[in-house]
N, C-alpha and C. Protein backbone atom coordinates (compact mmCIF):
# COMPACT_ATOMS: atom_id res chain seq x y z
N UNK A 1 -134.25 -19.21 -57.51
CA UNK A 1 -134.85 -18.05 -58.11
C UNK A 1 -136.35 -18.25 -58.20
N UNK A 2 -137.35 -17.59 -57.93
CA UNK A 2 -138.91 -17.41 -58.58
C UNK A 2 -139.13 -16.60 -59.40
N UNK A 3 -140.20 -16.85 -59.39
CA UNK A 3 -141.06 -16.46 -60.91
C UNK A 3 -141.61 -15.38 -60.47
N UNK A 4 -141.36 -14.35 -61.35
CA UNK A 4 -141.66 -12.96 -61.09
C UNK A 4 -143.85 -13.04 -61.35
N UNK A 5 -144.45 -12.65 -60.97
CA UNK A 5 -145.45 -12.65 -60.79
C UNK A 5 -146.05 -10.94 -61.65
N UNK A 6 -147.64 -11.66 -62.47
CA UNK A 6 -148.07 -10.36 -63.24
C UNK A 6 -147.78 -9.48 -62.19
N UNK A 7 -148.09 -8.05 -63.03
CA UNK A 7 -147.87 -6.77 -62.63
C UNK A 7 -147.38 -6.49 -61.29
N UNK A 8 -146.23 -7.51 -61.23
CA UNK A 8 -145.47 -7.61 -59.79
C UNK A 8 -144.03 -7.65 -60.31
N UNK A 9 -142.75 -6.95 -59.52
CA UNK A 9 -141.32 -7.55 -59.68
C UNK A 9 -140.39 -8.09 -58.85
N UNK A 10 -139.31 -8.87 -59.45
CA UNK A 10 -138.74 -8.97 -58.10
C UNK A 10 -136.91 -9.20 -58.55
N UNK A 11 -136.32 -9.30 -57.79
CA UNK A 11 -134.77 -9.50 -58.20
C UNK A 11 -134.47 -10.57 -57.88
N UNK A 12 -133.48 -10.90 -59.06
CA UNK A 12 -133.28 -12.21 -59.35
C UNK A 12 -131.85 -12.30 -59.32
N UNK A 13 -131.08 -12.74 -58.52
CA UNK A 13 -129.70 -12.42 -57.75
C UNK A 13 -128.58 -13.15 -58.59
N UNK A 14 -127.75 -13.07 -59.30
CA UNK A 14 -126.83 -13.92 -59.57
C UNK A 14 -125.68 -14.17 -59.07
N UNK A 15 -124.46 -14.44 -59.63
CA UNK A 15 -123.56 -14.51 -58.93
C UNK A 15 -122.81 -13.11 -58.70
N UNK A 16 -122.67 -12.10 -59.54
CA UNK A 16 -122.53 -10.54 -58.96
C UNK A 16 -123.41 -9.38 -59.62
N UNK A 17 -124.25 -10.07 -59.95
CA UNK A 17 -125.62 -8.69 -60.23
C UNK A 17 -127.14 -9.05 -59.24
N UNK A 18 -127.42 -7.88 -59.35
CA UNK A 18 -128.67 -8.15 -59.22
C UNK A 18 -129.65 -7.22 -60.10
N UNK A 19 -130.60 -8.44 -61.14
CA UNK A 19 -131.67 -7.63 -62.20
C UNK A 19 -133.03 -8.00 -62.11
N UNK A 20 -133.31 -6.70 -62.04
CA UNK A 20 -135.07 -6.17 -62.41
C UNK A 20 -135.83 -6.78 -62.97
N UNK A 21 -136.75 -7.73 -62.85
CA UNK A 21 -137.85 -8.52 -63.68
C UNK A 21 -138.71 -7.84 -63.39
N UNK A 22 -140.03 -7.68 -64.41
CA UNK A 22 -141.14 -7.11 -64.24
C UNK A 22 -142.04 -7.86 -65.79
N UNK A 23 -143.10 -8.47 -65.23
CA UNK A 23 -143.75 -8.93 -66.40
C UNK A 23 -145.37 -8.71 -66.01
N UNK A 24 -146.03 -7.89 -67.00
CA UNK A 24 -147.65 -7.43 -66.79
C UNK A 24 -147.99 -7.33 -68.30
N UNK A 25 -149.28 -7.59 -68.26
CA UNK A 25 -150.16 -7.75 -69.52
C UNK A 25 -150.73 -6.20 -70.32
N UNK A 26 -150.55 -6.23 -70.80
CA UNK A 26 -150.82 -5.42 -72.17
C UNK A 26 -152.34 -5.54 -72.45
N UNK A 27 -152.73 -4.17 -73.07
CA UNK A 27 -154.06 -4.46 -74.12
C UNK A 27 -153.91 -5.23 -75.34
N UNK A 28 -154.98 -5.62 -75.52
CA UNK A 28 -154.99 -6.71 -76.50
C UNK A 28 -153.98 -8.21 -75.85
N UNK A 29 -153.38 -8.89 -76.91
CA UNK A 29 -152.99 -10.04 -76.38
C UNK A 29 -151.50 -9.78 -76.61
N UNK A 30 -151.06 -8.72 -75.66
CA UNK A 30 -149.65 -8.68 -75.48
C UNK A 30 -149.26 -8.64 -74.16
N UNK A 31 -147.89 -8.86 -73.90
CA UNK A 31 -147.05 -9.12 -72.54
C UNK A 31 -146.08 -8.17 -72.47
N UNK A 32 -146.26 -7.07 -71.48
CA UNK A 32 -144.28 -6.40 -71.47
C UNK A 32 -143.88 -7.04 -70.82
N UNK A 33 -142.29 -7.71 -70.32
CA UNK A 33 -141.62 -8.17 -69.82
C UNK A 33 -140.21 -6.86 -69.72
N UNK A 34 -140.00 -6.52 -68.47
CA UNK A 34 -138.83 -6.01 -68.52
C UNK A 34 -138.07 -6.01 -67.69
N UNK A 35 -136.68 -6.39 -68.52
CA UNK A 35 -135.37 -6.64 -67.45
C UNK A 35 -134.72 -5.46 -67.49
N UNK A 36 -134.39 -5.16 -66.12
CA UNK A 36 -133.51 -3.93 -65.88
C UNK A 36 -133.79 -2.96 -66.37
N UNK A 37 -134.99 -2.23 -66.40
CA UNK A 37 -135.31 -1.30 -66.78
C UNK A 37 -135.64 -1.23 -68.61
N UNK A 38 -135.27 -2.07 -69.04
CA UNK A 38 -135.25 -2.14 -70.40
C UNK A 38 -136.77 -2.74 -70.78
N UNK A 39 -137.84 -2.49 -71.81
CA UNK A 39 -138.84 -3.32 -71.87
C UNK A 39 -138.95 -4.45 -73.35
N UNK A 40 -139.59 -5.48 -73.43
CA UNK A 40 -139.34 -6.31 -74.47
C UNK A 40 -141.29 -6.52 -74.66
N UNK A 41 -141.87 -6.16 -76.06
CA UNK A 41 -143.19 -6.97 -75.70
C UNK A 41 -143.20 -8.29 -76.27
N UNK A 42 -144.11 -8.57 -76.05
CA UNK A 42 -143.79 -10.50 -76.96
C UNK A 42 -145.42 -10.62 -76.50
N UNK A 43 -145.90 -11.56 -77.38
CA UNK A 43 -147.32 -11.94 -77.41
C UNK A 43 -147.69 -12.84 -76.36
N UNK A 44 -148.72 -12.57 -75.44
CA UNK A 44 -149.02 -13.00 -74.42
C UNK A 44 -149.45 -14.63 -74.65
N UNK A 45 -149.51 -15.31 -75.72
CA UNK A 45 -150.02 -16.57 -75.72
C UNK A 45 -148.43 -17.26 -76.70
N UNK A 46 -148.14 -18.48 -75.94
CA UNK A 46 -147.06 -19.26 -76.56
C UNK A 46 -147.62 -19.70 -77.57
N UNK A 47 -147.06 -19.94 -78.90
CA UNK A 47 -147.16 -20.28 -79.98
C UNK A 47 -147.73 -21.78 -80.15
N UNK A 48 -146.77 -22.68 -79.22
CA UNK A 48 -147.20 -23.99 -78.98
C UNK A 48 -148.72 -24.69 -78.95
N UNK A 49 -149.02 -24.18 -77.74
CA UNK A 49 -150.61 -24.60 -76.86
C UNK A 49 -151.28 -23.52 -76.25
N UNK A 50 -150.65 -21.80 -76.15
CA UNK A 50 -151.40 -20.67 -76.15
C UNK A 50 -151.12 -20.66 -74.69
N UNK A 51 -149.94 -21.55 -73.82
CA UNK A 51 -149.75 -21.12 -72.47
C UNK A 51 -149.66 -19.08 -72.03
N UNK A 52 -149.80 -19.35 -71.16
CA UNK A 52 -150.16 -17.65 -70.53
C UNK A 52 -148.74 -17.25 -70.17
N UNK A 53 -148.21 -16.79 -70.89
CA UNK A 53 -147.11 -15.70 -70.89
C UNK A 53 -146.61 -15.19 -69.70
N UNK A 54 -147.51 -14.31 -69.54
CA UNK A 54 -147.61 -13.42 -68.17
C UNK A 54 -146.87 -14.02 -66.94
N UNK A 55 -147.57 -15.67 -66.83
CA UNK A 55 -147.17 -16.43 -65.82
C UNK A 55 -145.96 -17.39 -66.10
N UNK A 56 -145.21 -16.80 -67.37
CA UNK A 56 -143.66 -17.56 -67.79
C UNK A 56 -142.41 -17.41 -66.45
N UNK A 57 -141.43 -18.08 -66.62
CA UNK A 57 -140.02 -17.75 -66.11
C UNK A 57 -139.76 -16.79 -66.88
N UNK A 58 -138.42 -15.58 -66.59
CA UNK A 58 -137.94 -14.91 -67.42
C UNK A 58 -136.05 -15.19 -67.01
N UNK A 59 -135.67 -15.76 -67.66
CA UNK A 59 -133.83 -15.33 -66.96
C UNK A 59 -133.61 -14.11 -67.98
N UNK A 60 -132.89 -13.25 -66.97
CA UNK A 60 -133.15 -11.69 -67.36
C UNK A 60 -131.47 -12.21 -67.73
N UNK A 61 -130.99 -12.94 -67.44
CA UNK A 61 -129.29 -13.17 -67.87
C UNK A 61 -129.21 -13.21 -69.40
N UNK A 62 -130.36 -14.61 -69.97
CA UNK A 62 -130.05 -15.02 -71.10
C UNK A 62 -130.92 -14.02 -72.46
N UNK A 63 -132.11 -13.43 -71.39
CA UNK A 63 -132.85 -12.83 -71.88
C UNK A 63 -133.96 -13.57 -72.69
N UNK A 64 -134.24 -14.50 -71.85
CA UNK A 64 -135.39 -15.71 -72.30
C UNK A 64 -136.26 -15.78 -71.34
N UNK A 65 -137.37 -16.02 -72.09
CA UNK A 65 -138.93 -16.79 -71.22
C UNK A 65 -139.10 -17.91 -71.76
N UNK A 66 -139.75 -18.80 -70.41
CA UNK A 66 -140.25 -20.26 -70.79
C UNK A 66 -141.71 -20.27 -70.55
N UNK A 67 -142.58 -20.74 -70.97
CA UNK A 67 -143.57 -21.04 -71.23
C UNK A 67 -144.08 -21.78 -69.93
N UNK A 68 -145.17 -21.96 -69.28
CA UNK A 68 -145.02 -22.55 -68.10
C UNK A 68 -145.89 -23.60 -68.54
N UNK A 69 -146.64 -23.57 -69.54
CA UNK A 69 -147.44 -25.01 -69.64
C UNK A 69 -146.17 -26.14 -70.30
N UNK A 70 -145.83 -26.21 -71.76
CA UNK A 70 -144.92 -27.08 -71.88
C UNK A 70 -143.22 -26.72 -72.09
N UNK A 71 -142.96 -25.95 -71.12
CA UNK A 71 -141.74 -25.65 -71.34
C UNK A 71 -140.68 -24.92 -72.66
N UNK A 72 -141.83 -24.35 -73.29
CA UNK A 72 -141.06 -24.09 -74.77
C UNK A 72 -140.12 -22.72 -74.17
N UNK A 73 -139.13 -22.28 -74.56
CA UNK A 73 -138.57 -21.24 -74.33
C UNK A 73 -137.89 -20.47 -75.46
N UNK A 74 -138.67 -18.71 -75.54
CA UNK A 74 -138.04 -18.39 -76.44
C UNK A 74 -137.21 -16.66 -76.42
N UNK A 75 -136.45 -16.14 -77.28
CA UNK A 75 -135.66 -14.97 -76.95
C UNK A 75 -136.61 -13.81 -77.01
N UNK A 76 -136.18 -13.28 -75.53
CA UNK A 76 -137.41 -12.11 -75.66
C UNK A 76 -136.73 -11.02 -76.83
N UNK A 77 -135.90 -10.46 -77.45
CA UNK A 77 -135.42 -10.11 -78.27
C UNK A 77 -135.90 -9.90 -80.05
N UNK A 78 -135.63 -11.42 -80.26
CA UNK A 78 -136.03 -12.12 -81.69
C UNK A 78 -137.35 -12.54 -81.87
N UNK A 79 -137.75 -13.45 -80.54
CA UNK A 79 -139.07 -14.18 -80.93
C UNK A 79 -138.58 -15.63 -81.05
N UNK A 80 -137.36 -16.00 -81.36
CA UNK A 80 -136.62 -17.27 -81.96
C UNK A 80 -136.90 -18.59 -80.84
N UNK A 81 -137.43 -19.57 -80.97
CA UNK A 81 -137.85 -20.64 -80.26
C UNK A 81 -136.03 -20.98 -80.04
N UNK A 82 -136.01 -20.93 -78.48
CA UNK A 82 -134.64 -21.72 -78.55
C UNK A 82 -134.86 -23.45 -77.90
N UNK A 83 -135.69 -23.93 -76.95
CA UNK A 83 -135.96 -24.95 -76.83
C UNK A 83 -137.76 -25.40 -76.54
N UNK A 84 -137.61 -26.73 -76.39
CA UNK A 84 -139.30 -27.04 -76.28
C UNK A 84 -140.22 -27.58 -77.34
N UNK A 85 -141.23 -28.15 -77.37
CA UNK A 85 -141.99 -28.57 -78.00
C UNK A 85 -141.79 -27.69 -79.66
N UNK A 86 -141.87 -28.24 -80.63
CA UNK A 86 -141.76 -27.33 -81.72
C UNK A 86 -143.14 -26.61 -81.69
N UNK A 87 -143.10 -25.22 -82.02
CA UNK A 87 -143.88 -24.02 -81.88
C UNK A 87 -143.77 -23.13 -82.75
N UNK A 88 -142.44 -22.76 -83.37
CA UNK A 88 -142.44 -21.86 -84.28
C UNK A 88 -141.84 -20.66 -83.06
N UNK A 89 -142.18 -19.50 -84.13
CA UNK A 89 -140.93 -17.82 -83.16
C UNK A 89 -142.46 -17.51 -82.80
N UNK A 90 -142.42 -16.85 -81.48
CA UNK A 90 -143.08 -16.13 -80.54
C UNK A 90 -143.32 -14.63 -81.51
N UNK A 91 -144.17 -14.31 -81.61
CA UNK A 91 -144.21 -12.55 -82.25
C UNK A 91 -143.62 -11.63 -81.26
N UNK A 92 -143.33 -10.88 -81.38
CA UNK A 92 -142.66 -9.56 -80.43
C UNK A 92 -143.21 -8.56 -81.66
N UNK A 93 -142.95 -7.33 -80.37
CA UNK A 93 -142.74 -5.49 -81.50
C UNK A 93 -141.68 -4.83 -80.55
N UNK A 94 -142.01 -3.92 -81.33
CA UNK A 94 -141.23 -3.03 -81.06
C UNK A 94 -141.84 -1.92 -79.74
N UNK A 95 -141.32 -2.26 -78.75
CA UNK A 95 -141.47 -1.11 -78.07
C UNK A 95 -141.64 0.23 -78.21
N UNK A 96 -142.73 0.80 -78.14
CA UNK A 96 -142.36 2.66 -78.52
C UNK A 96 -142.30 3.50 -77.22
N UNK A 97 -141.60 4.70 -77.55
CA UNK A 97 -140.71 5.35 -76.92
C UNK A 97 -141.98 6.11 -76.09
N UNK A 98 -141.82 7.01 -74.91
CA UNK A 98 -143.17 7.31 -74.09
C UNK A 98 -143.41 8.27 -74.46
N UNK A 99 -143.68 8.78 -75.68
CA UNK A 99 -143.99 9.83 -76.37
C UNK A 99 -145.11 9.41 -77.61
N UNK A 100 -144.72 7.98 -77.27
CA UNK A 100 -145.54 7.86 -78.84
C UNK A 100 -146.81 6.64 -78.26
N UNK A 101 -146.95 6.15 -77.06
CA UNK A 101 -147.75 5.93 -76.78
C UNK A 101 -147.69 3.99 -76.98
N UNK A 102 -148.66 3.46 -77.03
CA UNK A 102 -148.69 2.00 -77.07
C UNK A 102 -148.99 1.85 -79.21
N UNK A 103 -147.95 0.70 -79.40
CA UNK A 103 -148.77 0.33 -80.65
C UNK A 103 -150.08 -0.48 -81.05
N UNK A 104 -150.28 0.01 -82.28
CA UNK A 104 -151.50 -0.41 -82.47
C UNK A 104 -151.49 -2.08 -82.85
C-alpha cells in the first residue's frame, strides 16, 4: 500500500474493497483526511514532536493515521493515541456540513 500524498488520492486495495484516501491541508493548522467519501479533520501537527500530518499513513480500514516522523498513531474519529511515543489525543472537530462552511 502507499501513502496517499497532500491534496492527492489514491486506493488502497484490500482483500475485497477498495477505499478512497484523500488527505490535504486546511486553513489554519488543520488536516482533512477522507476515507470513502466521508471527511475526518484532525490537527495538522502530531502532538508528540509536531510531525506533518498531511504527509501521515492513513489505513482507511482501521480508520487511523500514523505520524511519519515517530510513528505515533492515532483514531481519526476520537483523537485517542492508540500507539507510539507517548503524546497525548490528537485534537479533531467536527466537520461541518457544506452549507455551513469551514469552522472557525
Amino acid at each position: 500500500m502507499s501513502t496517499p500524498e497532500a491534496r492527492g488520492a489514491s486506493d488502497v486495495r484490500g482483500a475485497s474493497d477498495i477505499r478512497a484516501v484523500a488527505v490535504e491541508p486546511l486553513p489554519g493548522e488543520w488536516v482533512r483526511v477522507t476515507v470513502d467519501g466521508r471527511p475526518y479533520d484532525i490537527a495538522a501537527a502530531c502532538p508528540h514532536r509536531k510531525g506533518r500530518l498531511v504527509h501521515g499513513y492513513v489505513n482507511p480500514r482501521t480508520l487511523r493515521i500514523t505520524c511519519p516522523l515517530h510513528r505515533s498513531t492515532f483514531d481519526l474519529t476520537t483523537g485517542c493515541q492508540i500507539s507510539g511515543p507517548s503524546a497525548g489525543p490528537l485534537p479533531v472537530r467536527p466537520v461541518p456540513d457544506a452549507t455551513q462552511g469551514e469552522p472557525q
